[in-house]
N, C-alpha and C. Protein backbone atom coordinates (compact mmCIF):
# COMPACT_ATOMS: atom_id res chain seq x y z
N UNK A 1 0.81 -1.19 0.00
CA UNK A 1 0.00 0.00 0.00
C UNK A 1 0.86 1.26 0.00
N UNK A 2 1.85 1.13 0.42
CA UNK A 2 3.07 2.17 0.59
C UNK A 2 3.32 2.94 -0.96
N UNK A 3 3.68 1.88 -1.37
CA UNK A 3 3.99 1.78 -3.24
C UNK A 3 3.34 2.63 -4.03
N UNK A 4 1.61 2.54 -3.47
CA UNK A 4 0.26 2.92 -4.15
C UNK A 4 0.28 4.25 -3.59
N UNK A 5 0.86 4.64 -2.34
CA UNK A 5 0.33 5.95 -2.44
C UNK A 5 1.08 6.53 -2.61
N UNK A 6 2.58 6.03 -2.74
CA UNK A 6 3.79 7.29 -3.13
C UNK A 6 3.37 7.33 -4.36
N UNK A 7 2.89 6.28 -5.36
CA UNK A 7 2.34 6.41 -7.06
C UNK A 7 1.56 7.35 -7.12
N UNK A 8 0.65 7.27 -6.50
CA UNK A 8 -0.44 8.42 -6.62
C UNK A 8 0.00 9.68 -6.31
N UNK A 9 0.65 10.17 -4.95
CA UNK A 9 1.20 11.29 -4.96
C UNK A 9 2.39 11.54 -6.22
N UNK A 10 2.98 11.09 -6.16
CA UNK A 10 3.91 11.04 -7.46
C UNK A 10 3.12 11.83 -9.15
N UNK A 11 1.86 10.80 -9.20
CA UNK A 11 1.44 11.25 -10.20
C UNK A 11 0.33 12.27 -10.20
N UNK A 12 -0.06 12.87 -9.06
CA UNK A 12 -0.58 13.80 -8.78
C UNK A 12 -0.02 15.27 -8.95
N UNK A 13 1.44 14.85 -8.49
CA UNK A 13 2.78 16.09 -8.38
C UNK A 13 2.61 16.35 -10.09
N UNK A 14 2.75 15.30 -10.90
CA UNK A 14 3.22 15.42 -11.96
C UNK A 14 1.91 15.93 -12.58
N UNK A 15 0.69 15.58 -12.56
CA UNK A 15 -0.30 16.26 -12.97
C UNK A 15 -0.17 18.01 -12.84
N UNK A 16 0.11 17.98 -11.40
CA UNK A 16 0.11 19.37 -11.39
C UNK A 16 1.14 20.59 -11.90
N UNK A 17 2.29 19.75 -12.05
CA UNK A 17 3.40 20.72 -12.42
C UNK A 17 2.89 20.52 -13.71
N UNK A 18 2.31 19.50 -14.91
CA UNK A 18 2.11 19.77 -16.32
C UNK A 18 1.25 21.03 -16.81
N UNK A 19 0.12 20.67 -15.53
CA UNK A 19 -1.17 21.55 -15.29
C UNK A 19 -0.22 22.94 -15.24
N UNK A 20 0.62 23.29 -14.52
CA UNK A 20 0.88 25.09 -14.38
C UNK A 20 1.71 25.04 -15.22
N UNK A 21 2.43 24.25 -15.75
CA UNK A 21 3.66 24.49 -16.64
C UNK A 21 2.16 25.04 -18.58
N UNK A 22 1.42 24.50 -18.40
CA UNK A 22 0.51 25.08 -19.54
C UNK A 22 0.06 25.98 -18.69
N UNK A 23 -0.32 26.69 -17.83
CA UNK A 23 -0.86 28.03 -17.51
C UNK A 23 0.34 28.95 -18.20
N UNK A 24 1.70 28.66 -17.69
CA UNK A 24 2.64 29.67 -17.95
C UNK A 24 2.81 29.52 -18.97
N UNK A 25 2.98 28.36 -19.72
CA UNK A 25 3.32 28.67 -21.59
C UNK A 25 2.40 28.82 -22.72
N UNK A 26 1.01 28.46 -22.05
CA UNK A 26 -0.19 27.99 -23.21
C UNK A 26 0.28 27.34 -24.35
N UNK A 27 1.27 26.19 -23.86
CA UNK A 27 1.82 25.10 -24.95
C UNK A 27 0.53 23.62 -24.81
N UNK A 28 -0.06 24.12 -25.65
CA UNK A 28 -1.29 22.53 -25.10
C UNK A 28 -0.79 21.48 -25.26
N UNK A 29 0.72 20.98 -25.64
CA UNK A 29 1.52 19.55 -25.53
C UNK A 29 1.43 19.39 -23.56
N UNK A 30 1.24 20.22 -23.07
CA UNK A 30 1.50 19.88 -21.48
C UNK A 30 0.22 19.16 -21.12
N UNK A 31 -1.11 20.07 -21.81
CA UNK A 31 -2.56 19.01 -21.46
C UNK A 31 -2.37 17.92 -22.16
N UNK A 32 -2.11 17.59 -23.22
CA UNK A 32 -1.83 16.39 -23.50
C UNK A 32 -0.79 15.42 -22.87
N UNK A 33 0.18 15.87 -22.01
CA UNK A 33 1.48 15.03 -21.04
C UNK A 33 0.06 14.68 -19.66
N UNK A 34 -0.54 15.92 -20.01
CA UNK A 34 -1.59 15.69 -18.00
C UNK A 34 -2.57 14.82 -18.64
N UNK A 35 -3.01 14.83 -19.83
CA UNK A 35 -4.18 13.58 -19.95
C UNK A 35 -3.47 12.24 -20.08
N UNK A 36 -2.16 12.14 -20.94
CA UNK A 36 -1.73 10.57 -20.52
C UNK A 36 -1.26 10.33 -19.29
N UNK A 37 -1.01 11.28 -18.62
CA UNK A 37 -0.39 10.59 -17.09
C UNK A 37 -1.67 10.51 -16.05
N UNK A 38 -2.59 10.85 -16.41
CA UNK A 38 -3.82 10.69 -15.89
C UNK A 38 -4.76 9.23 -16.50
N UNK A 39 -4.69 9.12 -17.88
CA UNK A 39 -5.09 7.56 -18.35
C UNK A 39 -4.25 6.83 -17.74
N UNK A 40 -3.17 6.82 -17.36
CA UNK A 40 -2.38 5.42 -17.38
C UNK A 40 -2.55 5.34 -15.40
N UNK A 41 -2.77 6.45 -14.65
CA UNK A 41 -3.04 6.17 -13.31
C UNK A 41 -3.95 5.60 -13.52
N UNK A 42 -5.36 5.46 -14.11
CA UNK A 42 -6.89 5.56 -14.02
C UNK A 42 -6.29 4.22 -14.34
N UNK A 43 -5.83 3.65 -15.47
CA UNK A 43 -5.35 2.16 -16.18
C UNK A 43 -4.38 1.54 -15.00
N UNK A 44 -3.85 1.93 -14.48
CA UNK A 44 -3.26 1.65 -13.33
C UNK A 44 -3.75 0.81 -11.87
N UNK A 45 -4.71 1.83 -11.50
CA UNK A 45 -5.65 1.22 -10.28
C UNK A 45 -6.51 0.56 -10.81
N UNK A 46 -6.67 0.43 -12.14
CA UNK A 46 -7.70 -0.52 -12.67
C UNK A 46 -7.69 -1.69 -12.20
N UNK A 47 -5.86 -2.17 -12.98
CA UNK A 47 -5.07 -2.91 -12.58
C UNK A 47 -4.90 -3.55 -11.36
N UNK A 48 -4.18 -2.58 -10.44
CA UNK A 48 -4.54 -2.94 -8.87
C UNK A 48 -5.60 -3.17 -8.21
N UNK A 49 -6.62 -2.73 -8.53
CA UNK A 49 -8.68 -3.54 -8.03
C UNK A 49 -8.62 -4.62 -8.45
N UNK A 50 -8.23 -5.09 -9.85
CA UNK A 50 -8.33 -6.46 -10.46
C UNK A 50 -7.67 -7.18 -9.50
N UNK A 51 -6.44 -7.20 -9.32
CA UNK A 51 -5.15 -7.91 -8.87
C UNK A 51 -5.91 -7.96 -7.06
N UNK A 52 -6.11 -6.91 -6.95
CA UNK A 52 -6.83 -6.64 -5.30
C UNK A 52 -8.05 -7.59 -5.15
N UNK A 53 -8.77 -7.80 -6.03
CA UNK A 53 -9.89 -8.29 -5.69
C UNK A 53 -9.49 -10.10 -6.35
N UNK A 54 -8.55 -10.19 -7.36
CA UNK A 54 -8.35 -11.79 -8.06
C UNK A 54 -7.42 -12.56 -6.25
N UNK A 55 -7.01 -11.65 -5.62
CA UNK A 55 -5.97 -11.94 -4.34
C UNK A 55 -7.32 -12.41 -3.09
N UNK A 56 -8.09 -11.14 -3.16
CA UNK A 56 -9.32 -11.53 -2.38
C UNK A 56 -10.13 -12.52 -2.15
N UNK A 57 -10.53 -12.37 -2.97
CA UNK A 57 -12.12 -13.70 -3.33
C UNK A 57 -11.60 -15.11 -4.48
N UNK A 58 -10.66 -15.00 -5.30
CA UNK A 58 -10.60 -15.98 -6.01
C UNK A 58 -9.81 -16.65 -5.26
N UNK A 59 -8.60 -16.04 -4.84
CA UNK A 59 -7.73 -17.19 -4.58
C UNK A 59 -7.55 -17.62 -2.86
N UNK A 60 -8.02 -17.18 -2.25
CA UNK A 60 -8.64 -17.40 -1.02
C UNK A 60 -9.82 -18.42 -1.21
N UNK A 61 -10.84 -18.48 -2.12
CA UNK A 61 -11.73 -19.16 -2.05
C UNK A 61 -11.25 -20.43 -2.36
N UNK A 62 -10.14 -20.11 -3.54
CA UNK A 62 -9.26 -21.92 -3.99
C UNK A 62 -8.68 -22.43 -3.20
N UNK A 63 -8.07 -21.77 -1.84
CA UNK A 63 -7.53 -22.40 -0.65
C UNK A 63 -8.49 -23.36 -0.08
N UNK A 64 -9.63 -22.57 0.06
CA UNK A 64 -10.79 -23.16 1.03
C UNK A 64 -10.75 -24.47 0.57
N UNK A 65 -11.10 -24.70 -1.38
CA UNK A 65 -11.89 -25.48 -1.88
C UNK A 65 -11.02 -27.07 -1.59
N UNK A 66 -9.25 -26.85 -1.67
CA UNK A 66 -8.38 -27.36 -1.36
C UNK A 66 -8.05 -28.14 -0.01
């Protein structure tokens, strides 16, 4: 969980410095750097719910069945 939230802060930081770095230049390549680093978090925790929940209920339940 450690991992997950330095990621998130991490990519939060980076959201935001893209975010002011286009206030100060009105270069719209920076909204486009803040929308992929924003898909790939969103694709990210996707990831980790899957993995979170396949750890949970599937493979806990195959112990039981065992």
């Amino acid at each position: 969980m450690l991992i997950l939230r330095l990621f998130l802060i991490l990519s939060a930081l980076a959201i935001i410095l893209t975010g002011g770095m286009y206030v100060f230049t009105r270069n719209r390549r920076y909204l486009g750097l803040a929308w992929q680093i924003v898909r790939f978090v969103v694709f990210a925790i996707l990831i980790f719910a899957a993995l979170f929940v396949l750890e949970r209920y599937v493979l806990i339940g195959w112990s039981v069945l065992l």
